[in-house]
C-alpha atoms as a PDB file:
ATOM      1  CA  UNK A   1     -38.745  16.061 -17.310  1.00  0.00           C
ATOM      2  CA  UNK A   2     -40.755  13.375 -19.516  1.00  0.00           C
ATOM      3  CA  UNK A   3     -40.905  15.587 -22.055  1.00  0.00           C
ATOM      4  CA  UNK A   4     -38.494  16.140 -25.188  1.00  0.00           C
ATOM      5  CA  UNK A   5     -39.961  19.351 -26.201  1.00  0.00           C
ATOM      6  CA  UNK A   6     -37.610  22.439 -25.399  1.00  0.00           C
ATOM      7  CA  UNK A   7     -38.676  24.338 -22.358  1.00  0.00           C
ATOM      8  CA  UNK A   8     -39.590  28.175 -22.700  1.00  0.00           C
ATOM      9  CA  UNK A   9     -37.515  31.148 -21.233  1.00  0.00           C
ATOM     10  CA  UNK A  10     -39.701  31.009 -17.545  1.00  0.00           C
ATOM     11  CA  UNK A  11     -39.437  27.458 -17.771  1.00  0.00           C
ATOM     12  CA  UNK A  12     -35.582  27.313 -18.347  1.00  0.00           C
ATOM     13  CA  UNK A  13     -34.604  30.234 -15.358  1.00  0.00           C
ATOM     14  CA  UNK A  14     -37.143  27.552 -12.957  1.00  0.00           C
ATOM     15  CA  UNK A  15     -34.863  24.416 -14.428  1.00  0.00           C
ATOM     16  CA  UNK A  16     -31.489  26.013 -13.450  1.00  0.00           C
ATOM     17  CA  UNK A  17     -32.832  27.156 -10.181  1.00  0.00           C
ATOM     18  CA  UNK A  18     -33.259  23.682  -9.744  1.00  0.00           C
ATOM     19  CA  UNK A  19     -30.536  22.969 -10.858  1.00  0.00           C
ATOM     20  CA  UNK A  20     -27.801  24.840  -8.466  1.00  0.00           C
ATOM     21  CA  UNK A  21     -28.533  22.374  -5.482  1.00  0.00           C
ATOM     22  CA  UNK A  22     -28.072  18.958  -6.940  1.00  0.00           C
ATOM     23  CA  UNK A  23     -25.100  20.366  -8.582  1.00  0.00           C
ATOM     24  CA  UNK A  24     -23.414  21.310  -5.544  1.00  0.00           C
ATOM     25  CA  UNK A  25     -24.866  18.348  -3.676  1.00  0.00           C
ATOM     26  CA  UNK A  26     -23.124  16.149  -6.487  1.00  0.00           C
ATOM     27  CA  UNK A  27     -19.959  18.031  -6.402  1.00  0.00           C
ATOM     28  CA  UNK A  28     -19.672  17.564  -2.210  1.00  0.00           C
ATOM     29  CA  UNK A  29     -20.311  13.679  -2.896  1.00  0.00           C
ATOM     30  CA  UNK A  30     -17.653  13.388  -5.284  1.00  0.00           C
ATOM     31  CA  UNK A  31     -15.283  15.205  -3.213  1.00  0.00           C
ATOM     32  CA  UNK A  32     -16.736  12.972  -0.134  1.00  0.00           C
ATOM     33  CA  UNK A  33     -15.778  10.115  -2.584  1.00  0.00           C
ATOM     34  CA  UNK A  34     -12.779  10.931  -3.464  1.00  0.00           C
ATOM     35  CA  UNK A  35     -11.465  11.797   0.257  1.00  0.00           C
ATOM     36  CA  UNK A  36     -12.799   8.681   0.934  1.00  0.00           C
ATOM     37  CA  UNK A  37     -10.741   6.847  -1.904  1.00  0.00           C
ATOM     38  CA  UNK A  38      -7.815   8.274  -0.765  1.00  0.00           C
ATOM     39  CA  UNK A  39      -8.457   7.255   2.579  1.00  0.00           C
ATOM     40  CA  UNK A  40      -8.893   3.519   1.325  1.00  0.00           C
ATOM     41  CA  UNK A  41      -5.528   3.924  -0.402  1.00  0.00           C
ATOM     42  CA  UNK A  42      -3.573   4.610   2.865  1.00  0.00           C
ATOM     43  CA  UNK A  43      -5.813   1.022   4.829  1.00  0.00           C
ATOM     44  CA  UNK A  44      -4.881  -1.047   1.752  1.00  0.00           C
ATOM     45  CA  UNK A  45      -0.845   0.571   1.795  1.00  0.00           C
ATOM     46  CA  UNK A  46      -0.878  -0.467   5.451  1.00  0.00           C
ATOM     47  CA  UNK A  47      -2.603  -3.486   5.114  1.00  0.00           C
ATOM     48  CA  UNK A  48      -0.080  -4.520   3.053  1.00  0.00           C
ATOM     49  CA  UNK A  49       2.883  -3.077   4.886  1.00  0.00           C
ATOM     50  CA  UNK A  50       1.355  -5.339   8.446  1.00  0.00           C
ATOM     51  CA  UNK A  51       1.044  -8.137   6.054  1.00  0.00           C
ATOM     52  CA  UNK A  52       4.311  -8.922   5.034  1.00  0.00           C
ATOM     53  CA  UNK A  53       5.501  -7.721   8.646  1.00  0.00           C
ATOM     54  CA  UNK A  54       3.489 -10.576   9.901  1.00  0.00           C
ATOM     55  CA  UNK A  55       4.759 -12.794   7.121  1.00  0.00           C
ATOM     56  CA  UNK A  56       8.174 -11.893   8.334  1.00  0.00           C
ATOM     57  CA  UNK A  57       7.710 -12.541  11.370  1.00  0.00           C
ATOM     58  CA  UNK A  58       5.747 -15.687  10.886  1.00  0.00           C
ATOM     59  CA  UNK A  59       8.943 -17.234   8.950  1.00  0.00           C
ATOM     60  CA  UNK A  60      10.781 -16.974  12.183  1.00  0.00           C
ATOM     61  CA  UNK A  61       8.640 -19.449  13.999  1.00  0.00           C
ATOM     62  CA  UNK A  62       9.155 -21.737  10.509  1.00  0.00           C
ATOM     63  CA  UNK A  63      10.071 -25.660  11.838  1.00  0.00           C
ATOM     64  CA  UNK A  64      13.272 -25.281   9.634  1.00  0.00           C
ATOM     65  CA  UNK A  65      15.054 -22.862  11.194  1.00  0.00           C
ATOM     66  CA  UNK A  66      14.904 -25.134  14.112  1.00  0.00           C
ATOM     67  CA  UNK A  67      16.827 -28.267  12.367  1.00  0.00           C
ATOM     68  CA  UNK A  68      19.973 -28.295  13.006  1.00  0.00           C
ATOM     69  CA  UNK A  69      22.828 -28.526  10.143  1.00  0.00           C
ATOM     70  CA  UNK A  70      23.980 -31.848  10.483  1.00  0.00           C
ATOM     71  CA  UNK A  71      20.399 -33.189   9.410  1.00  0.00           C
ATOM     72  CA  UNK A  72      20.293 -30.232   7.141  1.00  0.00           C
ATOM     73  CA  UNK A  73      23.573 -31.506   5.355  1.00  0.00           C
ATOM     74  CA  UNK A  74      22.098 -35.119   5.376  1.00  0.00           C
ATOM     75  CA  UNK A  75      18.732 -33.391   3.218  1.00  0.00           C
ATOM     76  CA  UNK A  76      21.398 -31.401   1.153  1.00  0.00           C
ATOM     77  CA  UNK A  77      23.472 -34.791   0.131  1.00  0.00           C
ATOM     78  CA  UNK A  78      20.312 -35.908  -0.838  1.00  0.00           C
ATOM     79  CA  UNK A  79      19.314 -32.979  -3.259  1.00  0.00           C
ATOM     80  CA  UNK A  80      22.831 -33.113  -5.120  1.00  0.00           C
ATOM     81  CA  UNK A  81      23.298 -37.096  -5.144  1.00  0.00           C
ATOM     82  CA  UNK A  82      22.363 -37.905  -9.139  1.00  0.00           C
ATOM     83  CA  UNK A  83      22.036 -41.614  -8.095  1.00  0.00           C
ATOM     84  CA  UNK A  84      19.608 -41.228  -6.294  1.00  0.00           C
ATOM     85  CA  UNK A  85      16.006 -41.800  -7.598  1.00  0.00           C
ATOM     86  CA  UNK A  86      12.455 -41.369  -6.718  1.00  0.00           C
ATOM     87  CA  UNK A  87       9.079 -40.081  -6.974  1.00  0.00           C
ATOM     88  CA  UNK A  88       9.876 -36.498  -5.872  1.00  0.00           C
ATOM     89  CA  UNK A  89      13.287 -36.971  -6.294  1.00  0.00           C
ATOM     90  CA  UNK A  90      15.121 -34.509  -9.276  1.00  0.00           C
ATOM     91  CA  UNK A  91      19.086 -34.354  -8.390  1.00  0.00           C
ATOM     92  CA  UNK A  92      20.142 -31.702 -10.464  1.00  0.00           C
ATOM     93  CA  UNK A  93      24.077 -30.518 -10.492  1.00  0.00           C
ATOM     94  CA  UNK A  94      22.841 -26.916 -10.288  1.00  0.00           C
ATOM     95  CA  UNK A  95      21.572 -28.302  -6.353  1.00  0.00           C
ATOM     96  CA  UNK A  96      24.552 -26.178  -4.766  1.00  0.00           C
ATOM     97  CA  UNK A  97      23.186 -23.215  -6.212  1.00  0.00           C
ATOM     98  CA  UNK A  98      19.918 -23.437  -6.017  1.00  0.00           C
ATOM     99  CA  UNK A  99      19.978 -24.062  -2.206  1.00  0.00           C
ATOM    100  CA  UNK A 100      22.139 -21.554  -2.022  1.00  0.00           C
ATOM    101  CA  UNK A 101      19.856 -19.047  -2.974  1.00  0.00           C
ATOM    102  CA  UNK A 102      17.453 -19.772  -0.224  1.00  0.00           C
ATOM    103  CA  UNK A 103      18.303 -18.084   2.784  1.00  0.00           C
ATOM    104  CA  UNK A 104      22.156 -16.853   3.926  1.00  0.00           C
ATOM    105  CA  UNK A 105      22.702 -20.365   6.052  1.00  0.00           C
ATOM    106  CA  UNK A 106      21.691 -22.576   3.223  1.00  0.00           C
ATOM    107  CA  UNK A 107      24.119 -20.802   1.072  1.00  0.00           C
ATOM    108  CA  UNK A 108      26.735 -20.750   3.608  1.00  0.00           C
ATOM    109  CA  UNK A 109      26.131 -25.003   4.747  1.00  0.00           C
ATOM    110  CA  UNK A 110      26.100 -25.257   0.659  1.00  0.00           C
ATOM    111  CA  UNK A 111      29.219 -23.662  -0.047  1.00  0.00           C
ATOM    112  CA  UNK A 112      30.641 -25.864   3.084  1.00  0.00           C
ATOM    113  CA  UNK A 113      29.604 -29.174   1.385  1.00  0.00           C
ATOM    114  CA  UNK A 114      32.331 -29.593  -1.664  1.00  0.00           C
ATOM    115  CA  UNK A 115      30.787 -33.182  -2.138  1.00  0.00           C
ATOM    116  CA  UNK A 116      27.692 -30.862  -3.711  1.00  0.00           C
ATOM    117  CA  UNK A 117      30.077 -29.159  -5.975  1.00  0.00           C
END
């Protein structure tokens, strides 16, 4: 093996004798491998499929879908009144939309408020 000089004839039948159970050794690992790969393709499909499941389900529980829509209105005057001015306060006249596209009950208490429009 340290050599670079070509082998003769005995010497080459000896090297692919030894050669035959490496081979097939390395041919069962990469089949081992690739099982394996596969494998960690299905965890990291479910992993992601229980992840937004819990995400899902986590929103639920969110503190806003407890408030009710008369302070939800008050919140809502505040994001479309252009008077009104602050630090982290933009009023923007595209307010009624963009609330609207939040969740199916901000677009329905938006489309209720015509002072937004």
């Amino acid at each position: 093996l340290g050599t670079n000089c070509a082998p003769a004839d005995d010497e080459r039948d000896e090297v692919r004798s030894l050669l035959v159970e490496p081979q097939a050794e390395l041919h069962a690992v990469e089949e081992d491998i690739n099982r394996l790969q596969a494998r960690l393709a299905d965890f990291q499909r479910r992993k992601r499929e229980l992840a937004s499941y819990v995400e899902d389900l986590g929103a639920l529980l969110s503190p806003i879908k407890q408030m009710p829509p008369e302070i939800m209105t008050r919140v809502f005057d505040f994001c479309g009144d252009v008077h009104v001015r602050g630090p982290h306060c933009e009023p923007s006249r595209r307010a009624p939309l963009l609330l609207g596209g939040v969740c199916r009950s901000w677009r329905a208490l938006s489309l209720a408020m015509p002072r937004l429009w």
